[in-house]
PDB file of N, CA and C in Angstrom:
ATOM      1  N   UNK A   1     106.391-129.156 -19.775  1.00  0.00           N
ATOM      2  CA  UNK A   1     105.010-129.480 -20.057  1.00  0.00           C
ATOM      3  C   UNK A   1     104.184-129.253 -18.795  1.00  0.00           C
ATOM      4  N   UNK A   2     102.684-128.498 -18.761  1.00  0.00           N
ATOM      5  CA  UNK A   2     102.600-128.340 -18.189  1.00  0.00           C
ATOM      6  C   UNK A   2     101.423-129.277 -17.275  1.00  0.00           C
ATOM      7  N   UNK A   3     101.022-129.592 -15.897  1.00  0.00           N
ATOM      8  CA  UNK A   3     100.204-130.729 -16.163  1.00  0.00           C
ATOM      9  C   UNK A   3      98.813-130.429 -15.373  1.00  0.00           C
ATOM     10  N   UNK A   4      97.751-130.809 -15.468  1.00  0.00           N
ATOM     11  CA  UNK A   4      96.155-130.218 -14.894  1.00  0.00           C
ATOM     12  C   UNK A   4      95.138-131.285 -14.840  1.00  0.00           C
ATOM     13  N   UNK A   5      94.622-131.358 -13.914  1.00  0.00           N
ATOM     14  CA  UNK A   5      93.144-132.188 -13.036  1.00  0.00           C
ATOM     15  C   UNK A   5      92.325-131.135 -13.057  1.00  0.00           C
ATOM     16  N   UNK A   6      91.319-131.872 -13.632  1.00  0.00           N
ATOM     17  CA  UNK A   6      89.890-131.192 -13.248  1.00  0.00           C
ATOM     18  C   UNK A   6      89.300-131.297 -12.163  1.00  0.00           C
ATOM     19  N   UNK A   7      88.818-130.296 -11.059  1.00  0.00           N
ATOM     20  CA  UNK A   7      88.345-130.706  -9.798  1.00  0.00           C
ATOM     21  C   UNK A   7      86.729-130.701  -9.847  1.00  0.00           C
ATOM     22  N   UNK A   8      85.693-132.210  -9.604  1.00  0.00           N
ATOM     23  CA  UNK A   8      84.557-132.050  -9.714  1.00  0.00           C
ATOM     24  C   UNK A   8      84.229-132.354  -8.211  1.00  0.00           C
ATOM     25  N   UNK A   9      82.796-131.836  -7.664  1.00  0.00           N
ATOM     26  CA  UNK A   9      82.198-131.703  -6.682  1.00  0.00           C
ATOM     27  C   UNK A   9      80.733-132.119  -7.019  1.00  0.00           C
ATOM     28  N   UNK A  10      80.583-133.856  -6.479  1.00  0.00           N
ATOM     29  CA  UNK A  10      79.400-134.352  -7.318  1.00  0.00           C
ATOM     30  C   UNK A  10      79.136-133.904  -8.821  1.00  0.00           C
ATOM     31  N   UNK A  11      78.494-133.235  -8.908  1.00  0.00           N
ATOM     32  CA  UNK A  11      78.296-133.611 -10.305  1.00  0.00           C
ATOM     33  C   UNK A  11      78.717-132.055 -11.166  1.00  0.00           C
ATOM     34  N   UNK A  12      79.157-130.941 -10.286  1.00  0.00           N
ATOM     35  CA  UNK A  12      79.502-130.114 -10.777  1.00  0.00           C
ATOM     36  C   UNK A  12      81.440-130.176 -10.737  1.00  0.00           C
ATOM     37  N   UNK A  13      81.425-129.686 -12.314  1.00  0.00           N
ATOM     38  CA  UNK A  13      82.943-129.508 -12.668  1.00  0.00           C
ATOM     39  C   UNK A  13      83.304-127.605 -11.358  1.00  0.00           C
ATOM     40  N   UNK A  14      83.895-127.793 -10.823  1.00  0.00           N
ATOM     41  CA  UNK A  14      84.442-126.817  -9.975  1.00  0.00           C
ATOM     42  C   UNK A  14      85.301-125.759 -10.538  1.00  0.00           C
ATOM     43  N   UNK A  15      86.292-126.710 -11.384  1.00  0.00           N
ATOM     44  CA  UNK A  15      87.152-125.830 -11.957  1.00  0.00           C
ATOM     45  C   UNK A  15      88.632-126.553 -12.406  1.00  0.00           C
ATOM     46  N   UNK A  16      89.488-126.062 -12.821  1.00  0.00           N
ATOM     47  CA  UNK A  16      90.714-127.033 -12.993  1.00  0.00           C
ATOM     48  C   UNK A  16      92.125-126.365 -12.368  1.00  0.00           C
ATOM     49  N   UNK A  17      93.048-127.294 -11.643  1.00  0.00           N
ATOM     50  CA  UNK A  17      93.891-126.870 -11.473  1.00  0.00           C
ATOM     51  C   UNK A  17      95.119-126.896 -12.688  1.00  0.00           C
ATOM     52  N   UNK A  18      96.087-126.271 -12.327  1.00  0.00           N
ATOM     53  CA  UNK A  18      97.177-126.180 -13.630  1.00  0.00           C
ATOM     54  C   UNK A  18      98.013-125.938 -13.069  1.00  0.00           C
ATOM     55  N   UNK A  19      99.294-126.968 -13.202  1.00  0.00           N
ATOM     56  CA  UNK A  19     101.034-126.821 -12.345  1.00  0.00           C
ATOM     57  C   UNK A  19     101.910-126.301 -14.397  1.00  0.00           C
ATOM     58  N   UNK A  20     102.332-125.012 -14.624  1.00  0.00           N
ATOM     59  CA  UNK A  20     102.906-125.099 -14.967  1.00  0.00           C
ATOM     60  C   UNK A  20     104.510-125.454 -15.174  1.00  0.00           C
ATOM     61  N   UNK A  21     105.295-125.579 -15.616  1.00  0.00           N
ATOM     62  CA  UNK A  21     106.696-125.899 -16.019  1.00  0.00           C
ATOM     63  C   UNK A  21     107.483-125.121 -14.716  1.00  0.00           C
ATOM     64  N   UNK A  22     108.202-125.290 -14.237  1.00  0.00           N
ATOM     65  CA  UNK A  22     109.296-124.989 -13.016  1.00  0.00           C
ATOM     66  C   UNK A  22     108.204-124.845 -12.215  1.00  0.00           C
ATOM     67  N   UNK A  23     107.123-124.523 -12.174  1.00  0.00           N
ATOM     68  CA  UNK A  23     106.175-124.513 -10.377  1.00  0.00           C
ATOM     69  C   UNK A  23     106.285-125.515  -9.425  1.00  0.00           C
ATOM     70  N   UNK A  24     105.871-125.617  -8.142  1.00  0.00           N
ATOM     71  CA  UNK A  24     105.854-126.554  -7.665  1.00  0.00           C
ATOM     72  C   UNK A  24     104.403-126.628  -6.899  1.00  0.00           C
ATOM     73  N   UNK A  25     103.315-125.830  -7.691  1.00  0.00           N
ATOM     74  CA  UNK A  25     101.791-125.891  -6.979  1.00  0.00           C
ATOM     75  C   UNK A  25     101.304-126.011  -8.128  1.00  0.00           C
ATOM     76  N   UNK A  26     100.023-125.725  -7.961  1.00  0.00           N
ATOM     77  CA  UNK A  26      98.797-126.179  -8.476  1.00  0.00           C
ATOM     78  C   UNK A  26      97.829-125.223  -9.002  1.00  0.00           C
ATOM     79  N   UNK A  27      97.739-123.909  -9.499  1.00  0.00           N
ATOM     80  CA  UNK A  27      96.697-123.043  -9.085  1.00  0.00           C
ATOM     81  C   UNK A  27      95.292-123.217  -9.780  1.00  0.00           C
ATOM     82  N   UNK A  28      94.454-122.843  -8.827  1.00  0.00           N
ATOM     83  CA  UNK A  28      92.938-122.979  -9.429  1.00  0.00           C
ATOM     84  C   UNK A  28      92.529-121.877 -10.331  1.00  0.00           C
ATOM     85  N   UNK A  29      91.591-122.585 -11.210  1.00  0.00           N
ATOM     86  CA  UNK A  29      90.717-121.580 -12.193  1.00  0.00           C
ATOM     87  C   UNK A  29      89.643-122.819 -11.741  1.00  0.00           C
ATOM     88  N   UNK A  30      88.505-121.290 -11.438  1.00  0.00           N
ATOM     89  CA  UNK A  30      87.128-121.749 -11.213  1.00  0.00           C
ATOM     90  C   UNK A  30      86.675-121.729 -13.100  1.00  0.00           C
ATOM     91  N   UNK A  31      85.586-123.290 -13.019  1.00  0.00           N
ATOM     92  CA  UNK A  31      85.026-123.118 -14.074  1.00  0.00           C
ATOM     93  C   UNK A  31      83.402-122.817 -13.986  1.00  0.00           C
ATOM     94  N   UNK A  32      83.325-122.553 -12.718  1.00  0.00           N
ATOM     95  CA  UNK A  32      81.480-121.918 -11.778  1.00  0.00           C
ATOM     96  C   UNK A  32      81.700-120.830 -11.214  1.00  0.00           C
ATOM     97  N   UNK A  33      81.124-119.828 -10.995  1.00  0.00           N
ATOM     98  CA  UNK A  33      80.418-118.648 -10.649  1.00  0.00           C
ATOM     99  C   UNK A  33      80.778-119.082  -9.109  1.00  0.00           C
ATOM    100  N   UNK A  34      79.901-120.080  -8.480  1.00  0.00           N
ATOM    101  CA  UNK A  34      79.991-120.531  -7.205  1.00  0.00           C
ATOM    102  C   UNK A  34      81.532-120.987  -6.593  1.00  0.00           C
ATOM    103  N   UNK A  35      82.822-120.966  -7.402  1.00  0.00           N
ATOM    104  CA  UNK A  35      83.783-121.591  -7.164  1.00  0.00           C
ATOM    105  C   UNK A  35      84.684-120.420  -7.049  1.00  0.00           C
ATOM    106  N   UNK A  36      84.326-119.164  -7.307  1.00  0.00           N
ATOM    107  CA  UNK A  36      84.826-118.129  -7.874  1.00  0.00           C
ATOM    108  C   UNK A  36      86.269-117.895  -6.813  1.00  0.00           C
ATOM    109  N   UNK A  37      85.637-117.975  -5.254  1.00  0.00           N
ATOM    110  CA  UNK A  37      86.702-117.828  -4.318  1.00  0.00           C
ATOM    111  C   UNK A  37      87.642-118.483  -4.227  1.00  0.00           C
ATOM    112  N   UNK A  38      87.612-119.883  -4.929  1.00  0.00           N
ATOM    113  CA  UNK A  38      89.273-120.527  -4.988  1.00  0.00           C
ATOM    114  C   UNK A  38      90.106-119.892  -6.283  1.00  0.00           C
ATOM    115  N   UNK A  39      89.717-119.145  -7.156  1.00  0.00           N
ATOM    116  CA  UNK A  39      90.596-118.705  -7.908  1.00  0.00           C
ATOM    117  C   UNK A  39      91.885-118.132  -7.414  1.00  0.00           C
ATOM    118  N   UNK A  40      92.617-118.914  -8.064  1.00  0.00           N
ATOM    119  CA  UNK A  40      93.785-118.294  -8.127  1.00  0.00           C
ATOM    120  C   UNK A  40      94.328-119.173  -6.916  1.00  0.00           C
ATOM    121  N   UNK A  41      94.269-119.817  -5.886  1.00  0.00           N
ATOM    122  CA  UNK A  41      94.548-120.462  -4.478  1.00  0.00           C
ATOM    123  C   UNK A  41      95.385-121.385  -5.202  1.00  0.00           C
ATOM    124  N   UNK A  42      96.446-121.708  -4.379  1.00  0.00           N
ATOM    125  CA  UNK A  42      97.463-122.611  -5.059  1.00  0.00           C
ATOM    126  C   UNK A  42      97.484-123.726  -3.996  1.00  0.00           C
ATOM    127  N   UNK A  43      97.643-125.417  -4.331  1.00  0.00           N
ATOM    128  CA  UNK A  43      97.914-125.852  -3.823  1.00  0.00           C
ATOM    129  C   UNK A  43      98.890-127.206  -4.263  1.00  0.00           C
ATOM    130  N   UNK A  44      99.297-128.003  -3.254  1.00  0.00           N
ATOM    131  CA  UNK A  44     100.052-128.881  -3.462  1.00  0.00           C
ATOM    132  C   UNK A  44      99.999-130.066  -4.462  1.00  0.00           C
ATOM    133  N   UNK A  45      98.745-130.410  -4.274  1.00  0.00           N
ATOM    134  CA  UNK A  45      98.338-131.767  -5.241  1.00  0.00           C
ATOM    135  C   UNK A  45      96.815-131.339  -5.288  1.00  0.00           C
ATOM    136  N   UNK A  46      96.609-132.064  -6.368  1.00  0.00           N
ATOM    137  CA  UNK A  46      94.805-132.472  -6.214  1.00  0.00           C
ATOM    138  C   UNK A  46      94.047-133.170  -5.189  1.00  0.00           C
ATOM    139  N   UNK A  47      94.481-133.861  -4.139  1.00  0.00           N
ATOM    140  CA  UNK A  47      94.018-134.148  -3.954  1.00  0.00           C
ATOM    141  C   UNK A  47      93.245-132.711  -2.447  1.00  0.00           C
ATOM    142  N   UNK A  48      94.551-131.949  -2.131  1.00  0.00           N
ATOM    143  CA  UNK A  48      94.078-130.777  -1.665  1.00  0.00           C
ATOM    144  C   UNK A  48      92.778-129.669  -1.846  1.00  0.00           C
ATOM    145  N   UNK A  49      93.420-129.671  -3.426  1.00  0.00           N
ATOM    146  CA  UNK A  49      92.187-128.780  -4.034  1.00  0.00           C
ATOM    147  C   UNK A  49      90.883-129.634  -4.157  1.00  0.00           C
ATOM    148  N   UNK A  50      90.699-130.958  -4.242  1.00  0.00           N
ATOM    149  CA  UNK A  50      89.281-131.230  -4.359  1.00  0.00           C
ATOM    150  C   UNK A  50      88.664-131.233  -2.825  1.00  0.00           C
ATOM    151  N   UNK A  51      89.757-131.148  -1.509  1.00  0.00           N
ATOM    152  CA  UNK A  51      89.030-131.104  -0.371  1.00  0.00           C
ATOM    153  C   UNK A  51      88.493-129.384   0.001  1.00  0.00           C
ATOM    154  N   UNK A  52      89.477-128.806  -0.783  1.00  0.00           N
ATOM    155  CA  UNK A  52      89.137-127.218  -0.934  1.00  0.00           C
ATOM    156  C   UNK A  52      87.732-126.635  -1.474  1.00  0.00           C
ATOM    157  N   UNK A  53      87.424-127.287  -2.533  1.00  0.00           N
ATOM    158  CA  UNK A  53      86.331-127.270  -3.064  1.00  0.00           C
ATOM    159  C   UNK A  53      84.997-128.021  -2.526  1.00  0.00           C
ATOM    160  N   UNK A  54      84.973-128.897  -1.764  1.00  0.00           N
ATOM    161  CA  UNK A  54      83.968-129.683  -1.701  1.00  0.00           C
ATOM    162  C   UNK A  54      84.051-128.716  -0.051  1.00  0.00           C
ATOM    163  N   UNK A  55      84.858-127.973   1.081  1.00  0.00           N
ATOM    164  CA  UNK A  55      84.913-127.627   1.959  1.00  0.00           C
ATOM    165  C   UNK A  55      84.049-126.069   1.942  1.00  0.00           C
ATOM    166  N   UNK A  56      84.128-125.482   0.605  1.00  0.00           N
ATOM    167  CA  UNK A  56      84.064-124.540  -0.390  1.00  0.00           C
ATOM    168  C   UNK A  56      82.361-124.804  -0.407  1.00  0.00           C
ATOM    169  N   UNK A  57      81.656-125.859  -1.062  1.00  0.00           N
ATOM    170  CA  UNK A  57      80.800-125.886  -1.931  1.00  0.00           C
ATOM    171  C   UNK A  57      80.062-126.651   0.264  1.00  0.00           C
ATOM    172  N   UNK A  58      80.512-126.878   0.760  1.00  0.00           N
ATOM    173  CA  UNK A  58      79.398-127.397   2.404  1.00  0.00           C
ATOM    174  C   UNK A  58      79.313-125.966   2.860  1.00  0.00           C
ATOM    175  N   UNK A  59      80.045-125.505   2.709  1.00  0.00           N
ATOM    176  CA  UNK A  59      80.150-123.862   3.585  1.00  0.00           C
ATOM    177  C   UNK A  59      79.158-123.031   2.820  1.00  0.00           C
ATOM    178  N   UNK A  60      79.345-123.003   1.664  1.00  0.00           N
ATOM    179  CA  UNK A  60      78.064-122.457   0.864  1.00  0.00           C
ATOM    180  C   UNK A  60      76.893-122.733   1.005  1.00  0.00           C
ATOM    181  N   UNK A  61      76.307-123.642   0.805  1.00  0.00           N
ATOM    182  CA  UNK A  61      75.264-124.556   1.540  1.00  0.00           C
ATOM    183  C   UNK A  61      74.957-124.516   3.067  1.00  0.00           C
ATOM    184  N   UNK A  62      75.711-124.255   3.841  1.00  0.00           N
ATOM    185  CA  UNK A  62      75.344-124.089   5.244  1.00  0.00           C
ATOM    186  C   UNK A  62      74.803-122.226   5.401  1.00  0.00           C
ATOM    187  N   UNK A  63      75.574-121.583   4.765  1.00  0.00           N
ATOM    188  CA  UNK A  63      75.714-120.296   4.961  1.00  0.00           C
ATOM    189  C   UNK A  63      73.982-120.089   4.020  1.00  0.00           C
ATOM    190  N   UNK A  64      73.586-120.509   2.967  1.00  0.00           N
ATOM    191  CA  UNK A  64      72.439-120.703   2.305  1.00  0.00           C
ATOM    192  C   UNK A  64      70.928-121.170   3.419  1.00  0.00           C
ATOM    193  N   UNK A  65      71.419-122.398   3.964  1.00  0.00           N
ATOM    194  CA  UNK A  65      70.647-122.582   4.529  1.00  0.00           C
ATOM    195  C   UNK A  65      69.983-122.277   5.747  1.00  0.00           C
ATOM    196  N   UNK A  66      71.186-121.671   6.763  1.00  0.00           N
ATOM    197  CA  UNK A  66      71.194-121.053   7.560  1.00  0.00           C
ATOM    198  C   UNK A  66      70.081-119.635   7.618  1.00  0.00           C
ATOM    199  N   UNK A  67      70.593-118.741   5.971  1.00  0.00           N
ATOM    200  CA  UNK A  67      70.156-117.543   6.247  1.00  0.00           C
ATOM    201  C   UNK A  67      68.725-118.057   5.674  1.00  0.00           C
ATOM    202  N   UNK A  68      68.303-118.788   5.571  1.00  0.00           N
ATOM    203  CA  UNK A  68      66.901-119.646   5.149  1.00  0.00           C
ATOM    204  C   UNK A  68      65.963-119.269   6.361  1.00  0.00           C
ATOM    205  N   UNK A  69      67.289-120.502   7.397  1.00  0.00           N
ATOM    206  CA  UNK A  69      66.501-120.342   8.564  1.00  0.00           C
ATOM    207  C   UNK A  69      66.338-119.438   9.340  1.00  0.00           C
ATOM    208  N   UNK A  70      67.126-118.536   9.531  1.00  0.00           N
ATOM    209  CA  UNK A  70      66.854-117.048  10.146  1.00  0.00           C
ATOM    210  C   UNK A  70      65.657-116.086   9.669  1.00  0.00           C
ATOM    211  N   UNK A  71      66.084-116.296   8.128  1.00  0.00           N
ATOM    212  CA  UNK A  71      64.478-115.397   7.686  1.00  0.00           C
ATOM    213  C   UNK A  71      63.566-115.984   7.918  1.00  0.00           C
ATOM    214  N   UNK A  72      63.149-116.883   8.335  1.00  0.00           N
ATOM    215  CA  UNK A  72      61.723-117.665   8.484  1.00  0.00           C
ATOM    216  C   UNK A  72      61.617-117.022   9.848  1.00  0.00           C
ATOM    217  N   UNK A  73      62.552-117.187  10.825  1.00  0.00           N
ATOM    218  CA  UNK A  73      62.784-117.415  12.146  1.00  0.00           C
ATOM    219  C   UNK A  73      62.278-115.406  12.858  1.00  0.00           C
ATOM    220  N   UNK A  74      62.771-114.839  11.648  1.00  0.00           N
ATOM    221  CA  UNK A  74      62.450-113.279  11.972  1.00  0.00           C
ATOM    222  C   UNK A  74      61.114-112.992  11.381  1.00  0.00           C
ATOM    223  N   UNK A  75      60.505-113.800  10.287  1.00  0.00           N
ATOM    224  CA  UNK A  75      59.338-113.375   9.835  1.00  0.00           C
ATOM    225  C   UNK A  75      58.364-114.050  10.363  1.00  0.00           C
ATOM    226  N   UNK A  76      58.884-115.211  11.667  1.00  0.00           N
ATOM    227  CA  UNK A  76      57.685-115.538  12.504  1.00  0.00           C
ATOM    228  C   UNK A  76      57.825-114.619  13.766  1.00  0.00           C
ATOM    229  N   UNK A  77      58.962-114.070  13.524  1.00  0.00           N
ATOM    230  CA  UNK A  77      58.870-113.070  15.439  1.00  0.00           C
ATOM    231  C   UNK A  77      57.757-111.518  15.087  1.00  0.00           C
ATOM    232  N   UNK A  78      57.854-111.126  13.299  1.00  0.00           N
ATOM    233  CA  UNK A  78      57.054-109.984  12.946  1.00  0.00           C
ATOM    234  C   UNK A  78      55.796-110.763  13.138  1.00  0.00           C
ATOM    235  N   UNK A  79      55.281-111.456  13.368  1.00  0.00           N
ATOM    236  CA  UNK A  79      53.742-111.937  13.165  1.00  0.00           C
ATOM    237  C   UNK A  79      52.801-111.113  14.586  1.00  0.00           C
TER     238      UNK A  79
END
């Protein structure tokens, strides 16, 4: 039998992991667009994959906000 946790990140479902029968991991299926890069990543327990995802979903957000601040930062140096 095979057994699966859903991994949520605040209020978004991320995706679910699934340990089938003789495995001894975990592998992800993204259920977001934004989660897309843990597909397939295998890990030990859930409690791994939800630090994967939430490590996943700050990095996104930094990398977002960042290039925020750069374009502002270059479209005040064109002035």
């Amino acid at each position: 039998m095979s057994k699966s946790y859903v991994i949520e990140v605040g209020d978004d479902q991320a995706g679910v992991i699934i340990r089938e029968d003789g495995e001894s991991e975990y592998r992800f299926h993204a259920a977001l667009r934004s989660y897309h890069a843990l597909e397939g990543r295998r890990f030990a327990n859930a409690l791994l994959a939800e630090r994967a995802a939430i490590a996943h979903a700050v990095s996104r957000r930094r990398r977002r906000h960042s290039g925020i601040a750069l374009e502002g930062y270059r479209h005040d140096r064109t002035l």
